[in-house]
N, C-alpha and C. Protein backbone atom coordinates (compact mmCIF):
# COMPACT_ATOMS: atom_id res chain seq x y z
N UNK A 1 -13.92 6.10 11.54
CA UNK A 1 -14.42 4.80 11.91
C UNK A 1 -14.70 4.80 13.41
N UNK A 2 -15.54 4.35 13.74
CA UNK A 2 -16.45 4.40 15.22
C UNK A 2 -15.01 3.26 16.26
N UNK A 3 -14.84 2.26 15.16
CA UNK A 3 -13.94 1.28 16.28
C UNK A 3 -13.12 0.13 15.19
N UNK A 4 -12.66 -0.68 16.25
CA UNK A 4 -11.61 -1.67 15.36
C UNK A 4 -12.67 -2.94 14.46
N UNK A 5 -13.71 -3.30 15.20
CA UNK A 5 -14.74 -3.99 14.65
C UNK A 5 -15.01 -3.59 13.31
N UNK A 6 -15.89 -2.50 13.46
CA UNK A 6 -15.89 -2.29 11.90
C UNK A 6 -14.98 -1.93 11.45
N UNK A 7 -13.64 -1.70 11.63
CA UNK A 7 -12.16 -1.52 10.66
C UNK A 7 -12.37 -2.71 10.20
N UNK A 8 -12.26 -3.75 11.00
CA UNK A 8 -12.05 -5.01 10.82
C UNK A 8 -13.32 -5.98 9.63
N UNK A 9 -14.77 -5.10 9.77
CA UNK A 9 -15.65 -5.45 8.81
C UNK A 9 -15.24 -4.46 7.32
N UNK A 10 -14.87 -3.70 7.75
CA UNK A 10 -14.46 -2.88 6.11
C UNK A 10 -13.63 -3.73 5.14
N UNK A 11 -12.78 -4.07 5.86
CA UNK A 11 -11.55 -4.76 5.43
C UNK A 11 -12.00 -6.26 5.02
N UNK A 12 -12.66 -6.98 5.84
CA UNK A 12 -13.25 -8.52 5.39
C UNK A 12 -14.19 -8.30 4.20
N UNK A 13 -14.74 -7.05 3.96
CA UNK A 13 -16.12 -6.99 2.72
C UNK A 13 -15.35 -6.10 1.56
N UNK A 14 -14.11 -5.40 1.75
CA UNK A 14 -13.45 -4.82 0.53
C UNK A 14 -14.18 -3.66 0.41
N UNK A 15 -14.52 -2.92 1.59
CA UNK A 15 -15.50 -1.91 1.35
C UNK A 15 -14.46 -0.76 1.89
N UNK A 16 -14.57 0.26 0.97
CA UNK A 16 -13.62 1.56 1.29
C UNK A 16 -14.46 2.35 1.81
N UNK A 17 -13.97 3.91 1.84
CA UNK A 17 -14.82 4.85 2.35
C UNK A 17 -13.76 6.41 1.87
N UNK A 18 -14.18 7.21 1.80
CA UNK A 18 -13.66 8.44 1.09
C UNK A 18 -13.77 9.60 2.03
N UNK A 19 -13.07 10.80 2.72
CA UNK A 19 -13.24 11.88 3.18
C UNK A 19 -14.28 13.10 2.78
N UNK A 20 -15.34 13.43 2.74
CA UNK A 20 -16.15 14.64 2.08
C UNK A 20 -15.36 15.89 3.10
N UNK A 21 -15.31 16.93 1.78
CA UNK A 21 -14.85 17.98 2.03
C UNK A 21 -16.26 18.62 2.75
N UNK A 22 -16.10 19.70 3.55
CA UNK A 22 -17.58 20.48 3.48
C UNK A 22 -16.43 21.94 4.04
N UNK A 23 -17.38 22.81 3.42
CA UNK A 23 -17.07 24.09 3.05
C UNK A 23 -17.77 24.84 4.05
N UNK A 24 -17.60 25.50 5.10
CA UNK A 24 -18.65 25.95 6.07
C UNK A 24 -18.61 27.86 5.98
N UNK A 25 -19.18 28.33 6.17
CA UNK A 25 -19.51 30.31 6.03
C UNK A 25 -20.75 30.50 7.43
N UNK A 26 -20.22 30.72 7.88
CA UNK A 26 -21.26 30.87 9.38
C UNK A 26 -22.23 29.42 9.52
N UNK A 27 -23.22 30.17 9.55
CA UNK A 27 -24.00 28.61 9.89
C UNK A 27 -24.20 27.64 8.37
N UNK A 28 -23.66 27.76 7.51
CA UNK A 28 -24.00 27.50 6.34
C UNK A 28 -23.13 26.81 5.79
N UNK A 29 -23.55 25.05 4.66
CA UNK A 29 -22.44 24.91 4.84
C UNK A 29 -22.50 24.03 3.18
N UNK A 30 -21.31 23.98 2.59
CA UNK A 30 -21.49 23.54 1.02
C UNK A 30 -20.70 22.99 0.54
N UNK A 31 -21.12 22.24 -0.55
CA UNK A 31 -20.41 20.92 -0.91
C UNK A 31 -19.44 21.63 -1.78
N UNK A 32 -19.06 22.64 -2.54
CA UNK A 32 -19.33 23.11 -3.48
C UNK A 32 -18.14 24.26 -3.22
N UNK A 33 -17.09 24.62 -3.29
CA UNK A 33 -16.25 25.72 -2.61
C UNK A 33 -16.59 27.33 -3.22
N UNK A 34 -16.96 27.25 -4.51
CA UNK A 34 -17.56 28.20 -5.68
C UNK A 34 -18.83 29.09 -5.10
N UNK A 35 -19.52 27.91 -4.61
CA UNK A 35 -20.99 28.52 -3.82
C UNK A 35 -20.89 29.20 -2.70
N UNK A 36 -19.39 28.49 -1.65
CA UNK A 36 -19.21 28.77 -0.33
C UNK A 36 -19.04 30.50 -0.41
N UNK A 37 -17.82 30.41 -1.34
CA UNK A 37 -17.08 32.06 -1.45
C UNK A 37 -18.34 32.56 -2.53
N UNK A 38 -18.87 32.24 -3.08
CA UNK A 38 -20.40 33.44 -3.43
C UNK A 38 -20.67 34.09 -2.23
N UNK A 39 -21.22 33.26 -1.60
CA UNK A 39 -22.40 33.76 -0.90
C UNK A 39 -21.79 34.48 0.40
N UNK A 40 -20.52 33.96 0.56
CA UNK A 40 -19.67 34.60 1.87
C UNK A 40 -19.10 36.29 1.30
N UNK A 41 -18.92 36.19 -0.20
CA UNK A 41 -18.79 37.67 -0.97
C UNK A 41 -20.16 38.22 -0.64
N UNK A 42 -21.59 38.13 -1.32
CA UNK A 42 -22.48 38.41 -1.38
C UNK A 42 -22.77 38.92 0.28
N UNK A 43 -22.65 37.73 1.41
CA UNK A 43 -23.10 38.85 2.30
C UNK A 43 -22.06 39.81 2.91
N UNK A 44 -20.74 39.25 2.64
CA UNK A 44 -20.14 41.02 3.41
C UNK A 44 -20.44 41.94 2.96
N UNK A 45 -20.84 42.00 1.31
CA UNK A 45 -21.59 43.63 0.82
C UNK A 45 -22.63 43.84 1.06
N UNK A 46 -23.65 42.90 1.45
CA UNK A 46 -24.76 43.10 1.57
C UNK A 46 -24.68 43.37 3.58
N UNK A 47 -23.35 43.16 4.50
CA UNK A 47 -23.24 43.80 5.78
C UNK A 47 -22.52 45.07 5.76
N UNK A 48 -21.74 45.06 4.90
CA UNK A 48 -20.72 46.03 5.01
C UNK A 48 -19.04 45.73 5.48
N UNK A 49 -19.52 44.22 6.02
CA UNK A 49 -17.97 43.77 6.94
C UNK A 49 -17.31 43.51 5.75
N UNK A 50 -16.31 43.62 6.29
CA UNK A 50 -14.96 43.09 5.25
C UNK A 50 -15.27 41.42 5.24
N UNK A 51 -14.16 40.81 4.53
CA UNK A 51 -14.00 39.65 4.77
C UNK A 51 -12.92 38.82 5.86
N UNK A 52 -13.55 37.83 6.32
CA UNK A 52 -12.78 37.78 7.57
C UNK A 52 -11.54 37.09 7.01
N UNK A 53 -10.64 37.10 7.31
CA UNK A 53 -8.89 36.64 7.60
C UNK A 53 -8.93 35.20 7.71
């Protein structure tokens, strides 16, 4: 939340709000955790690097 104002408008209109996960692999980034570790498998074989730690 930016400030107490809109805390304070969330709360008068009964309006919630939810955390989104995001899944990030270098510059890349996915809703999706299944897709994340694909494509983060896919390119260390396709570099040769291991996977990072």
């Amino acid at each position: 939340m930016s400030n107490e104002e809109d805390k304070a408008l969330l709360e008068k209109y009964g309006v919630t709000y939810e955390t989104k996960i995001i899944y990030c692999y270098k510059q890349n980034r996915y809703d999706n955790l299944t897709d994340a570790l694909r494509y983060a498998q896919i390119d260390s074989t396709r570099s040769g690097e291991p996977p990072a730690n």
